[in-house]
PDB file of N, CA and C in Angstrom:
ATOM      1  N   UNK A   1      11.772  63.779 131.616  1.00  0.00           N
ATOM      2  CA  UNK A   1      10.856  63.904 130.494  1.00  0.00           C
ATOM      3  C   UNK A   1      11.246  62.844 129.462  1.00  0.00           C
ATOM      4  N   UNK A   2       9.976  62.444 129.384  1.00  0.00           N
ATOM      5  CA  UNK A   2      10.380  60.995 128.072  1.00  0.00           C
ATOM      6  C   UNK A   2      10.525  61.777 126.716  1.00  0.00           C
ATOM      7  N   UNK A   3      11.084  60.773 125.909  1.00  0.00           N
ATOM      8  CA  UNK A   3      11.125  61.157 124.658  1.00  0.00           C
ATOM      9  C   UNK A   3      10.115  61.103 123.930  1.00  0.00           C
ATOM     10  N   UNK A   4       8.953  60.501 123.694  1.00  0.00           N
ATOM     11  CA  UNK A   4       7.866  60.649 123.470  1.00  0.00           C
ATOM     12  C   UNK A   4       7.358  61.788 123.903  1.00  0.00           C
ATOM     13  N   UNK A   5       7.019  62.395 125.067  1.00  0.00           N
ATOM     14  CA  UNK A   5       6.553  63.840 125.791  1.00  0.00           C
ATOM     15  C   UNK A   5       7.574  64.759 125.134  1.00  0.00           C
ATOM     16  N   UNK A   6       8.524  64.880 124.694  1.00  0.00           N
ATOM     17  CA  UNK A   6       9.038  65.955 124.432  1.00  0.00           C
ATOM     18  C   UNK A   6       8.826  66.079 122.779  1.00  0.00           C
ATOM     19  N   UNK A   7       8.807  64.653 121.985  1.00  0.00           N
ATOM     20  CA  UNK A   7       8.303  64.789 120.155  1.00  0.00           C
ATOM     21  C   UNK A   7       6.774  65.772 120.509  1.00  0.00           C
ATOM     22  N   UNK A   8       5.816  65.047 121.340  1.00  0.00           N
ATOM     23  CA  UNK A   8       4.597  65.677 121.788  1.00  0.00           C
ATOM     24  C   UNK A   8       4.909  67.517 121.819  1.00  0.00           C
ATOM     25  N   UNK A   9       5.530  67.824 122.814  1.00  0.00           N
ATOM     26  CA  UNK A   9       5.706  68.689 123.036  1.00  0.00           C
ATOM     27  C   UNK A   9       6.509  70.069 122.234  1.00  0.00           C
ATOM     28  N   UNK A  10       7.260  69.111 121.194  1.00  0.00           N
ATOM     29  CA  UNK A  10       7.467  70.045 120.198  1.00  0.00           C
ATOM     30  C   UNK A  10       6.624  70.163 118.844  1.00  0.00           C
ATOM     31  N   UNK A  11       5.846  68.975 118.963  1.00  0.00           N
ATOM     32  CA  UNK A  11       4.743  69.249 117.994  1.00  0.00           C
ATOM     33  C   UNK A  11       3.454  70.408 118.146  1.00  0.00           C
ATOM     34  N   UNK A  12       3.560  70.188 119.793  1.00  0.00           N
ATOM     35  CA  UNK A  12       2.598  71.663 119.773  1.00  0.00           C
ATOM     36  C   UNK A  12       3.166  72.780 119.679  1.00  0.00           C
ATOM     37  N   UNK A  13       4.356  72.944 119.726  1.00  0.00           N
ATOM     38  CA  UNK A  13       5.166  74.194 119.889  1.00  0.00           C
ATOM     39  C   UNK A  13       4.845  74.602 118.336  1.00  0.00           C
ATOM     40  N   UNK A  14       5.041  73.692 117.387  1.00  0.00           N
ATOM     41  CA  UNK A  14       5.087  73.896 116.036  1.00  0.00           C
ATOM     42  C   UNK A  14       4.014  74.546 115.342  1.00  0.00           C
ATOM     43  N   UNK A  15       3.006  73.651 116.253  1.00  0.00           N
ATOM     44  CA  UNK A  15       1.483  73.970 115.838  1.00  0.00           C
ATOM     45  C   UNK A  15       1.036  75.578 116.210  1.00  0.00           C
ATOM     46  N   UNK A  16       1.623  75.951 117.438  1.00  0.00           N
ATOM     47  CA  UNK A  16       0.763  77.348 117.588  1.00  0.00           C
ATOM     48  C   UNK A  16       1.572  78.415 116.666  1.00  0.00           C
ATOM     49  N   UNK A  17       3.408  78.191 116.168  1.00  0.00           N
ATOM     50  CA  UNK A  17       3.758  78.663 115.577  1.00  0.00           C
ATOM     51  C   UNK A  17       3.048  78.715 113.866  1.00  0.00           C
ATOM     52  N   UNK A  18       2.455  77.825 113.575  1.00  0.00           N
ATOM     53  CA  UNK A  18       1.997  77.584 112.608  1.00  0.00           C
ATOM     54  C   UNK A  18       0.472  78.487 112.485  1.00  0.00           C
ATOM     55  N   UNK A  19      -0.439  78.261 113.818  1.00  0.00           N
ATOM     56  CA  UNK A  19      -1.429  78.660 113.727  1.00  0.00           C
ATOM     57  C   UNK A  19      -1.019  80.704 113.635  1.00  0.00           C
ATOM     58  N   UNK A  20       0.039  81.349 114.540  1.00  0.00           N
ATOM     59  CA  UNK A  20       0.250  82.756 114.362  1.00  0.00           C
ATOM     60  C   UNK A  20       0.388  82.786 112.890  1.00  0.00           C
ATOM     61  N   UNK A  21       1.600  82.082 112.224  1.00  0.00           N
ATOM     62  CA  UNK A  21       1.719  82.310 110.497  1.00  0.00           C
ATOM     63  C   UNK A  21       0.622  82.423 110.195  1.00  0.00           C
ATOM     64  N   UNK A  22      -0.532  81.177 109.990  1.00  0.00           N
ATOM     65  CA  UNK A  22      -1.395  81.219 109.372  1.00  0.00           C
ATOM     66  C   UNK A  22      -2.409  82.665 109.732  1.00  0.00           C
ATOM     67  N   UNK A  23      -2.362  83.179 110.698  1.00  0.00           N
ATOM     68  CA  UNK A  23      -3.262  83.964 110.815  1.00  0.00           C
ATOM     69  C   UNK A  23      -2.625  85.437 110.404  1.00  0.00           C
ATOM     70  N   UNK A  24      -1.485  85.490 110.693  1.00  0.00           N
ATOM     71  CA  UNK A  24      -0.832  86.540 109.679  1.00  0.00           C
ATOM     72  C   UNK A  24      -0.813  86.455 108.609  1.00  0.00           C
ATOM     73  N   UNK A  25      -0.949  85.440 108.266  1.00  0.00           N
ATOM     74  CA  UNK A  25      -1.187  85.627 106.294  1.00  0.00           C
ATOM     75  C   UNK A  25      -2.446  85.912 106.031  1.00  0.00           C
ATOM     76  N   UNK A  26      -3.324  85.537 106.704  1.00  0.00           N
ATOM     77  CA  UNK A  26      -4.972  85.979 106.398  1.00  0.00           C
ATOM     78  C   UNK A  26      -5.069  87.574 106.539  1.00  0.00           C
ATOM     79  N   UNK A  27      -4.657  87.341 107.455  1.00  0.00           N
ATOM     80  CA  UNK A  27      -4.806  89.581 107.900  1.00  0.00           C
ATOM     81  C   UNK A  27      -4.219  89.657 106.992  1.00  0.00           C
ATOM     82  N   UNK A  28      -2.813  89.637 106.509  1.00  0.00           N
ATOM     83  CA  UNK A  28      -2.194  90.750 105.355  1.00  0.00           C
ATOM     84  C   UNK A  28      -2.717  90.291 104.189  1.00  0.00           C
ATOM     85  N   UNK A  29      -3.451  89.392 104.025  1.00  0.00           N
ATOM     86  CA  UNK A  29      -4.107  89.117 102.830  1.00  0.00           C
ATOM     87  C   UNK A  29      -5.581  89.981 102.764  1.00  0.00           C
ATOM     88  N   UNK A  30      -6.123  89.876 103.663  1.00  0.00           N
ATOM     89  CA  UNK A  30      -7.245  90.633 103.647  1.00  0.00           C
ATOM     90  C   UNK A  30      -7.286  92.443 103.578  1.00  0.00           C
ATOM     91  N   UNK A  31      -6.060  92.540 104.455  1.00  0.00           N
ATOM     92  CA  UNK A  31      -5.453  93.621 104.643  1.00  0.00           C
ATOM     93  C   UNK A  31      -5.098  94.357 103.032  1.00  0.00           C
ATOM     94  N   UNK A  32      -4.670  93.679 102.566  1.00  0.00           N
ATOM     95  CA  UNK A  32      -4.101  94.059 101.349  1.00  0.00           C
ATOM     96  C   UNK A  32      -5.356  94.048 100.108  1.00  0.00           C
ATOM     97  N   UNK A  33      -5.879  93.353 100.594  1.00  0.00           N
ATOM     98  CA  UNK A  33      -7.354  93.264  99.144  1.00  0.00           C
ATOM     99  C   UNK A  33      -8.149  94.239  99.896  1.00  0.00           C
ATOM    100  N   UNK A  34      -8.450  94.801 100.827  1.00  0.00           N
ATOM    101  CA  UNK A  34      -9.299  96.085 101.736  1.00  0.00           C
ATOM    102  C   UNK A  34      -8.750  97.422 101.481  1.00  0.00           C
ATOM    103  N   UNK A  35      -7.299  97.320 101.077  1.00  0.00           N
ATOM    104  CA  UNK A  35      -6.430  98.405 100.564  1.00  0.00           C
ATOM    105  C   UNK A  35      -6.591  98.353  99.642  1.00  0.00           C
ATOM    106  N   UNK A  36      -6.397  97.723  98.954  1.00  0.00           N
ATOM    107  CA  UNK A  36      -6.655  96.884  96.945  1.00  0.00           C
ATOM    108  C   UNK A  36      -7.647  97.643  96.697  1.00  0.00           C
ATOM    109  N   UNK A  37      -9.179  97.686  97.123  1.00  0.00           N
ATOM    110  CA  UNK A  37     -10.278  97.780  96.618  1.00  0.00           C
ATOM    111  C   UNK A  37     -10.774  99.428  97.473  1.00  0.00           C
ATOM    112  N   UNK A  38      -9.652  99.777  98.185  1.00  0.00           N
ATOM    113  CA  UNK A  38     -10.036 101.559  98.345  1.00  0.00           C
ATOM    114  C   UNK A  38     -10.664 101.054  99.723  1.00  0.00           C
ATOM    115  N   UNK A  39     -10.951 100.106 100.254  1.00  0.00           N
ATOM    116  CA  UNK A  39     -12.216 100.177 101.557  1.00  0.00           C
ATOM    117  C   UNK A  39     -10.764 101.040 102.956  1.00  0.00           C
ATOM    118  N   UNK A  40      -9.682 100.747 102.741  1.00  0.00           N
ATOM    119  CA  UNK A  40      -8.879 101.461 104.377  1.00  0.00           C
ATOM    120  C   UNK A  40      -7.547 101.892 103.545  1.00  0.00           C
ATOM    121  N   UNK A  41      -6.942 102.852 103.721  1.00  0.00           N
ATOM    122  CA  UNK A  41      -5.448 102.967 103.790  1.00  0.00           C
ATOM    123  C   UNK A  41      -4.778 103.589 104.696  1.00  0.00           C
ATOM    124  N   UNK A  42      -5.411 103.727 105.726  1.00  0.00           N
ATOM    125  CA  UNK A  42      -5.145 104.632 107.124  1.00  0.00           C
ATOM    126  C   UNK A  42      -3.638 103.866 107.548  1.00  0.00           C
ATOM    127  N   UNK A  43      -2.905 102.512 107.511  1.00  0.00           N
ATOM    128  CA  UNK A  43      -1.832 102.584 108.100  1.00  0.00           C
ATOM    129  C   UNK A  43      -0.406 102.347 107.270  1.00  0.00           C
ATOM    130  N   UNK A  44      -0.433 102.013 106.104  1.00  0.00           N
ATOM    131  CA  UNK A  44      -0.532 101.111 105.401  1.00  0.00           C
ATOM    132  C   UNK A  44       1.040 102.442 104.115  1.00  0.00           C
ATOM    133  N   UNK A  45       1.491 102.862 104.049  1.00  0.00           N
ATOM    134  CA  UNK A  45       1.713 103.698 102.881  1.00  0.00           C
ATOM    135  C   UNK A  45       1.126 102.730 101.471  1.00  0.00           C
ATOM    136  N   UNK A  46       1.704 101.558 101.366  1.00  0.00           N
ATOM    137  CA  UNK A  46       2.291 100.789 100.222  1.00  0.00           C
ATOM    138  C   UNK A  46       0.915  98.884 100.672  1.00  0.00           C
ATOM    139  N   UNK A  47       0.431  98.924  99.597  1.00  0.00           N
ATOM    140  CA  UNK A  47      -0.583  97.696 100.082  1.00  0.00           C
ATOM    141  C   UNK A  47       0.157  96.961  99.372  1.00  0.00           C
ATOM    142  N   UNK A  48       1.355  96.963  98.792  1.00  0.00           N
ATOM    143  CA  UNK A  48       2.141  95.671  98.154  1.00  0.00           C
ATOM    144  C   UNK A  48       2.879  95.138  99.795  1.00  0.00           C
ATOM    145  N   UNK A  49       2.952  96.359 100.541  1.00  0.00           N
ATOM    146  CA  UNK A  49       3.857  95.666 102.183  1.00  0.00           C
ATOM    147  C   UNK A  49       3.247  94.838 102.367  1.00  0.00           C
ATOM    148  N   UNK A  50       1.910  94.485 102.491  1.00  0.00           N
ATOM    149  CA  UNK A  50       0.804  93.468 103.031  1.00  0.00           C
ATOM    150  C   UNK A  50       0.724  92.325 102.351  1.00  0.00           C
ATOM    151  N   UNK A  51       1.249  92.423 100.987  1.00  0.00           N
ATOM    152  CA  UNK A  51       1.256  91.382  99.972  1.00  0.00           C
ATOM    153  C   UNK A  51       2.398  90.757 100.507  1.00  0.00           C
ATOM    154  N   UNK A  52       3.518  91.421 100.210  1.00  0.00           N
ATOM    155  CA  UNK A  52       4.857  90.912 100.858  1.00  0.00           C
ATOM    156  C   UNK A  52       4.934  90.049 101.845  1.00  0.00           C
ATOM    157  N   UNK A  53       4.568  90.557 102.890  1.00  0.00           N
ATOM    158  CA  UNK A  53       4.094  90.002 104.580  1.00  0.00           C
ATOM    159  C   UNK A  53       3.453  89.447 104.737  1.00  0.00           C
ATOM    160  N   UNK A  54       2.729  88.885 103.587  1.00  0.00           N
ATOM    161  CA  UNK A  54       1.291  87.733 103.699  1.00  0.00           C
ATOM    162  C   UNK A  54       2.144  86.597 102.818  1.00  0.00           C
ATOM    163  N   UNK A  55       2.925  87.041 102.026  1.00  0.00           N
ATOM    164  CA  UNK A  55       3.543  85.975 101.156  1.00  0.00           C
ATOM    165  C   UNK A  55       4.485  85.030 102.076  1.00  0.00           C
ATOM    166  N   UNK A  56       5.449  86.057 102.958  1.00  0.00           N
ATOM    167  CA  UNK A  56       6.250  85.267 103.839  1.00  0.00           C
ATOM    168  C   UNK A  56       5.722  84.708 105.048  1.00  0.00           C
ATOM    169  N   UNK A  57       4.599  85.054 105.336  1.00  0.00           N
ATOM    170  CA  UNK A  57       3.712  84.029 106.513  1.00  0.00           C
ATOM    171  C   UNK A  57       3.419  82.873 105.477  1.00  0.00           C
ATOM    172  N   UNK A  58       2.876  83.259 104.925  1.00  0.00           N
ATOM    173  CA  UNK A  58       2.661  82.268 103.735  1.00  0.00           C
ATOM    174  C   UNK A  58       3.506  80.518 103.684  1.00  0.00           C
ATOM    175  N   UNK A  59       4.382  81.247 103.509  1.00  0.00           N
ATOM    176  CA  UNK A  59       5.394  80.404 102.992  1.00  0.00           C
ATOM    177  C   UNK A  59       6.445  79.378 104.167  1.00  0.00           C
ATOM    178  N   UNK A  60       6.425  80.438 105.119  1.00  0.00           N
ATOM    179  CA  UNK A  60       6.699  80.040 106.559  1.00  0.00           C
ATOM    180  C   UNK A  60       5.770  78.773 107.514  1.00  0.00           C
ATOM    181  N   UNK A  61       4.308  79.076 106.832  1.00  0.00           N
ATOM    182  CA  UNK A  61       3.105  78.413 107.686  1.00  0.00           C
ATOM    183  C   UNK A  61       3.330  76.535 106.676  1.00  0.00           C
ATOM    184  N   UNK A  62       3.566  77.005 105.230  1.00  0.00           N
ATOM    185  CA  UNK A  62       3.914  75.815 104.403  1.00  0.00           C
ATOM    186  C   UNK A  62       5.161  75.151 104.613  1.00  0.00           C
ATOM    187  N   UNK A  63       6.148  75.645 105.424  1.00  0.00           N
ATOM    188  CA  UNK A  63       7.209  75.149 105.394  1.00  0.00           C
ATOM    189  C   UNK A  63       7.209  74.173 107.314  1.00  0.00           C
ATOM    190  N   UNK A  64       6.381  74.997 107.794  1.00  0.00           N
ATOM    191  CA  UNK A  64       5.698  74.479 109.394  1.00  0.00           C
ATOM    192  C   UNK A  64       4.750  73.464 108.834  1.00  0.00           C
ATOM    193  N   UNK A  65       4.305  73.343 108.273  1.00  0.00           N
ATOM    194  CA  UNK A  65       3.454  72.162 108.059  1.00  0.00           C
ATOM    195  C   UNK A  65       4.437  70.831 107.523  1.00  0.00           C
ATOM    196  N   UNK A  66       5.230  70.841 106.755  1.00  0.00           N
ATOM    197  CA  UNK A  66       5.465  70.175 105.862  1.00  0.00           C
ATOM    198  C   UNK A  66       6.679  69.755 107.234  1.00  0.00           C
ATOM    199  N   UNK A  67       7.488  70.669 108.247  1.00  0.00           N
ATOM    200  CA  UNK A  67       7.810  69.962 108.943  1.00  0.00           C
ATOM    201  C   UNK A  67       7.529  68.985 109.878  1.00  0.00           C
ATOM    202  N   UNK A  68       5.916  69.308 110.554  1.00  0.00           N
ATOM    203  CA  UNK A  68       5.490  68.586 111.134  1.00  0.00           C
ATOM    204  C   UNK A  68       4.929  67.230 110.588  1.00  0.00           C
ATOM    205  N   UNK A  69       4.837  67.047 109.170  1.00  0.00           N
ATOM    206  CA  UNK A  69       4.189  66.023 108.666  1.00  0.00           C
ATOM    207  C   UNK A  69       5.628  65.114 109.011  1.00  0.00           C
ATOM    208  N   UNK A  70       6.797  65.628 108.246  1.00  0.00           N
ATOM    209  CA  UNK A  70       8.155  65.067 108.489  1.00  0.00           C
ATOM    210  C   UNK A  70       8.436  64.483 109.649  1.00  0.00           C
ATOM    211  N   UNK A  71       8.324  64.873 110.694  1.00  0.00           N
ATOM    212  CA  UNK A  71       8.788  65.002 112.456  1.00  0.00           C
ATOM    213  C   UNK A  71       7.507  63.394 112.480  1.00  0.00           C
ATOM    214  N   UNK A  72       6.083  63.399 112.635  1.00  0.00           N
ATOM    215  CA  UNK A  72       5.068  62.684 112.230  1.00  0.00           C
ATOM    216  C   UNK A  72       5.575  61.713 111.893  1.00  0.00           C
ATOM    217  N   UNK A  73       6.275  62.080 110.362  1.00  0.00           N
ATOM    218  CA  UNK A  73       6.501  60.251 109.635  1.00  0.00           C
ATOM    219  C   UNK A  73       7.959  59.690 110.681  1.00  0.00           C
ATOM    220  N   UNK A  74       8.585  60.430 110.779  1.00  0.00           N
ATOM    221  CA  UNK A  74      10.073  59.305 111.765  1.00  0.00           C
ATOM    222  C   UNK A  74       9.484  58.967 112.829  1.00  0.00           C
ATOM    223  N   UNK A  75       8.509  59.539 113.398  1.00  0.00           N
ATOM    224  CA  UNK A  75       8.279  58.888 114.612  1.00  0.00           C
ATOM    225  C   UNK A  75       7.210  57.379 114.453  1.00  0.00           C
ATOM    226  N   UNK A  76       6.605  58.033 113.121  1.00  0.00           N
ATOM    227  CA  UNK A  76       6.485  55.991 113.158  1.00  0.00           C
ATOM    228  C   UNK A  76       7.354  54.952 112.406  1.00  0.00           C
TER     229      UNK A  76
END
């Protein structure tokens, strides 16, 4: 495996990790404003958990991005 195929190959690795964050932060974001506004609380005790858990996808999905831009710039 070249070294090129494997930068490739960990860039997608990054990416689908990035795409789960991102989509966990949307659910607990939505999750949490659907609790917020009375529409569900069926699983939920506490709708600040969802805040919480949307903050650290959050922050995780920004910190996956900002690596891949990094990884991106050395390779040119």
């Amino acid at each position: 495996m070249s070294l090129k195929q494997k930068a490739r190959s960990d860039r997608d690795v990054i990416d689908q990790i990035a795409g789960i964050t991102g989509f966990g932060w949307t659910a607990s974001l939505l999750g949490y404003l659907g609790t917020a506004i009375g529409y569900s609380n069926s699983l939920i005790t506490s709708p600040q958990t969802l805040l919480y858990v949307g903050s650290v996808f959050f922050v995780t999905t920004l910190g996956l991005d900002r690596l891949r831009s990094k990884r991106s710039d050395d390779e040119r």
